[in-house]
Protein backbone atom coordinates (compact mmCIF):
# COMPACT_ATOMS: atom_id res chain seq x y z
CA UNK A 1 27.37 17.44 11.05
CA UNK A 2 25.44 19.33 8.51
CA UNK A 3 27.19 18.11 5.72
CA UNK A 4 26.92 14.80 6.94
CA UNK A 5 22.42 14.99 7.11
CA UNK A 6 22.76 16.95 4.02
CA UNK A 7 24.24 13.72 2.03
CA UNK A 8 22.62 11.35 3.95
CA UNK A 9 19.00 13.32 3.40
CA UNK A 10 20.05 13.69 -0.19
CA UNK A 11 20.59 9.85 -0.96
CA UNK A 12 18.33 8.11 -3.34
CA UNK A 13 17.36 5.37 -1.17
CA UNK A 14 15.68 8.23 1.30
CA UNK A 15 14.12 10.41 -1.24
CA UNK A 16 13.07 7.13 -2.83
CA UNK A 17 11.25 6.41 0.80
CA UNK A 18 10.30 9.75 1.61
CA UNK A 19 8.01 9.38 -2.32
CA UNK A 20 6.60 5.77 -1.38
CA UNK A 21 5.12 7.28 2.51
CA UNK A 22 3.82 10.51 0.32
CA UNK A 23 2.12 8.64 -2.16
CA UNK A 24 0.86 6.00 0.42
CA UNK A 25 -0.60 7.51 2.41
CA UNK A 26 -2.56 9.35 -0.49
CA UNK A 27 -3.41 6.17 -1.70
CA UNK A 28 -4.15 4.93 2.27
CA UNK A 29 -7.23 8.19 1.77
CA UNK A 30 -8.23 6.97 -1.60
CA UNK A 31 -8.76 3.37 0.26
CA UNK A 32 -10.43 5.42 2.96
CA UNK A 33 -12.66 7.02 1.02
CA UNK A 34 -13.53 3.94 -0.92
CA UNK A 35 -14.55 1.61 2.07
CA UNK A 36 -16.27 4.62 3.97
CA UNK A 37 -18.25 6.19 1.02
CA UNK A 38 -18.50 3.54 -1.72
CA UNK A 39 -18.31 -0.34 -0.16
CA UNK A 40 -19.72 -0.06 3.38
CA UNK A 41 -22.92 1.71 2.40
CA UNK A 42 -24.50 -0.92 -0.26
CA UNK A 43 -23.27 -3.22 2.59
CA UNK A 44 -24.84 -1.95 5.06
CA UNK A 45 -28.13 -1.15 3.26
CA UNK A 46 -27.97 -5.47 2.46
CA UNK A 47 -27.71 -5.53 5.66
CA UNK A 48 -31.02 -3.29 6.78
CA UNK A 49 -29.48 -0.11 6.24
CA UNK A 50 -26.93 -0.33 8.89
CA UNK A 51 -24.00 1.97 9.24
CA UNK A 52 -20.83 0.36 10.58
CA UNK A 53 -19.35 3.58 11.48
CA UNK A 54 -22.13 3.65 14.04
CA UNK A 55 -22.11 0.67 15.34
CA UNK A 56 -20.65 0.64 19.08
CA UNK A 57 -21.50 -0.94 22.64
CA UNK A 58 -21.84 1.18 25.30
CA UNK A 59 -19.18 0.02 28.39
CA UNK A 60 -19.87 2.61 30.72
CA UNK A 61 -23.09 5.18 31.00
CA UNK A 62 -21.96 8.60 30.55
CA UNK A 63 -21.98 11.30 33.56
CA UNK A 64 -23.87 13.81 31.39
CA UNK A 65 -26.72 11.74 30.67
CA UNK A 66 -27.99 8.25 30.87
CA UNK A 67 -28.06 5.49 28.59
CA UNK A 68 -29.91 4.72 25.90
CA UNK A 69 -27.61 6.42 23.30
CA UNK A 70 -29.07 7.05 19.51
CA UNK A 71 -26.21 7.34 18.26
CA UNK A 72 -22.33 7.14 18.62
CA UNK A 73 -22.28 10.89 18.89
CA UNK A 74 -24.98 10.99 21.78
CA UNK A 75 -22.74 8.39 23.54
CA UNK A 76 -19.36 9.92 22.83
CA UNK A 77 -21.19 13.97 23.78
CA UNK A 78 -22.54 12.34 27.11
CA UNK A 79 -19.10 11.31 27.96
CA UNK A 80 -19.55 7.16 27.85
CA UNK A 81 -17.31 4.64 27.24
CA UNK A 82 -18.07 3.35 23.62
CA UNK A 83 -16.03 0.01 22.00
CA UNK A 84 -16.37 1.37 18.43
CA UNK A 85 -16.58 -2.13 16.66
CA UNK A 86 -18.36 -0.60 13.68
CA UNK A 87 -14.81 1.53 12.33
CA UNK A 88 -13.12 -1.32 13.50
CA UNK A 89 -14.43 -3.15 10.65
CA UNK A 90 -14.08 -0.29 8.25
CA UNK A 91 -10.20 -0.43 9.13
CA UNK A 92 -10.08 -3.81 8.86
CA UNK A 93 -11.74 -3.92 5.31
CA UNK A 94 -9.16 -0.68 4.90
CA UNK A 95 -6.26 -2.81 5.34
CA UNK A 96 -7.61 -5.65 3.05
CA UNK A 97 -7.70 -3.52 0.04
CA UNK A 98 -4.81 -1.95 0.67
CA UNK A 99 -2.79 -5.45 1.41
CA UNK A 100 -4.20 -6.69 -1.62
CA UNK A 101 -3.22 -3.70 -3.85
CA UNK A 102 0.57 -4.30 -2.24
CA UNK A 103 0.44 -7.46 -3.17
CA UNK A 104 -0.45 -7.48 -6.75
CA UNK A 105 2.23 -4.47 -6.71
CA UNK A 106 4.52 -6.89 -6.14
CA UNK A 107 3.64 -9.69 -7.80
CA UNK A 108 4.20 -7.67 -10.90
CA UNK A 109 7.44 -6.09 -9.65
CA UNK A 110 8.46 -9.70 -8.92
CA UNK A 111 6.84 -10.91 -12.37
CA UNK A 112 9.23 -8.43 -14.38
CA UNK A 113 12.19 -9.40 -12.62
CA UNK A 114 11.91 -12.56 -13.67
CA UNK A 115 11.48 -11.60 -17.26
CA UNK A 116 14.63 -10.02 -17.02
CA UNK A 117 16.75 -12.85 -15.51
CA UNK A 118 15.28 -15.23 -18.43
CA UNK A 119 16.30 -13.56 -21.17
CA UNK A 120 19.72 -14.15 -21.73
CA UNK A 121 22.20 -11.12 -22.70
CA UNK A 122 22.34 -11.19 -26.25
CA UNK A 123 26.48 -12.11 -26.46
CA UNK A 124 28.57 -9.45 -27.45
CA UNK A 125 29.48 -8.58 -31.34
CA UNK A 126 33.18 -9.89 -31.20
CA UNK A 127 35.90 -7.43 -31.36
CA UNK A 128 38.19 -6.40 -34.79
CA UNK A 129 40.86 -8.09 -33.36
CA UNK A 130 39.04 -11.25 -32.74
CA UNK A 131 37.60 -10.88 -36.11
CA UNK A 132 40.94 -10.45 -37.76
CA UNK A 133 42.43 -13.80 -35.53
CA UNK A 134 39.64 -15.78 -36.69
CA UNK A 135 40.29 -14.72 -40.27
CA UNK A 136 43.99 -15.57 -40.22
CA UNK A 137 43.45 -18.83 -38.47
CA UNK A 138 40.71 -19.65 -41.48
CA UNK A 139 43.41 -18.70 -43.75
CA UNK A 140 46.14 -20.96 -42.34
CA UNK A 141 43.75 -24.03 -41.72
CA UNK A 142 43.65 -23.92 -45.65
């Protein structure tokens, strides 16, 4: 049974796999990082310096103190029930740029393959012994 997980772990196709989840989900913080720290900000300052990752409704008072909340941390320290719509939209705007970047991925992955199935093969140089048959029937035509 060893043996077996050994080849199986060991097969291209699952080192191949276990690469792409390492590298995405670096790229998946460098996304991250870009919506939180470098999008969302001049966004929200457009929008009268507002920071989404703040932005919540309160469902339910807290029991360790009343409502109004500040900020998301008051709210979520006072034990309420917050809908966090605010990194909602960060996650949405996350998976935007990160669907986008996947697809132009593979628009060029698709984009090469087809430059390889249009140009032809170049044929084959033909063989001596086709060279020599060609010769001979040359020579007997005349």
């Amino acid at each position: 049974m060893l043996k077996e997980f050994k080849e199986f772990a060991m097969k291209g196709n699952v080192v191949d796999l276990a690469v792409g989840v390492i590298i995405g989900a670096a790229f998946g913080a460098i996304v991250k990082s870009l919506v939180d720290d470098v999008i969302m900000p001049p966004i929200g300052m457009l929008l009268g310096n507002m920071d989404f990752a703040n932005l919540y409704w309160v469902l339910k008072e807290g029991t360790k103190a009343a409502a109004p909340y500040a900020t998301l941390k008051e709210a979520t320290d006072a034990g309420a029930v917050v809908l966090r719509y605010g990194a909602f939209i960060n996650t949405i705007v996350n998976f935007l740029i990160v669907a986008f970047s996947v697809f132009l991925v593979i628009k060029q992955l698709n984009r090469f393959k087809k430059e390889e199935v249009a140009a032809p093969a170049a044929p084959a140089e033909p063989s001596e012994e086709v060279l020599l048959l060609r010769e001979i029937r040359d020579n007997l035509k005349r």
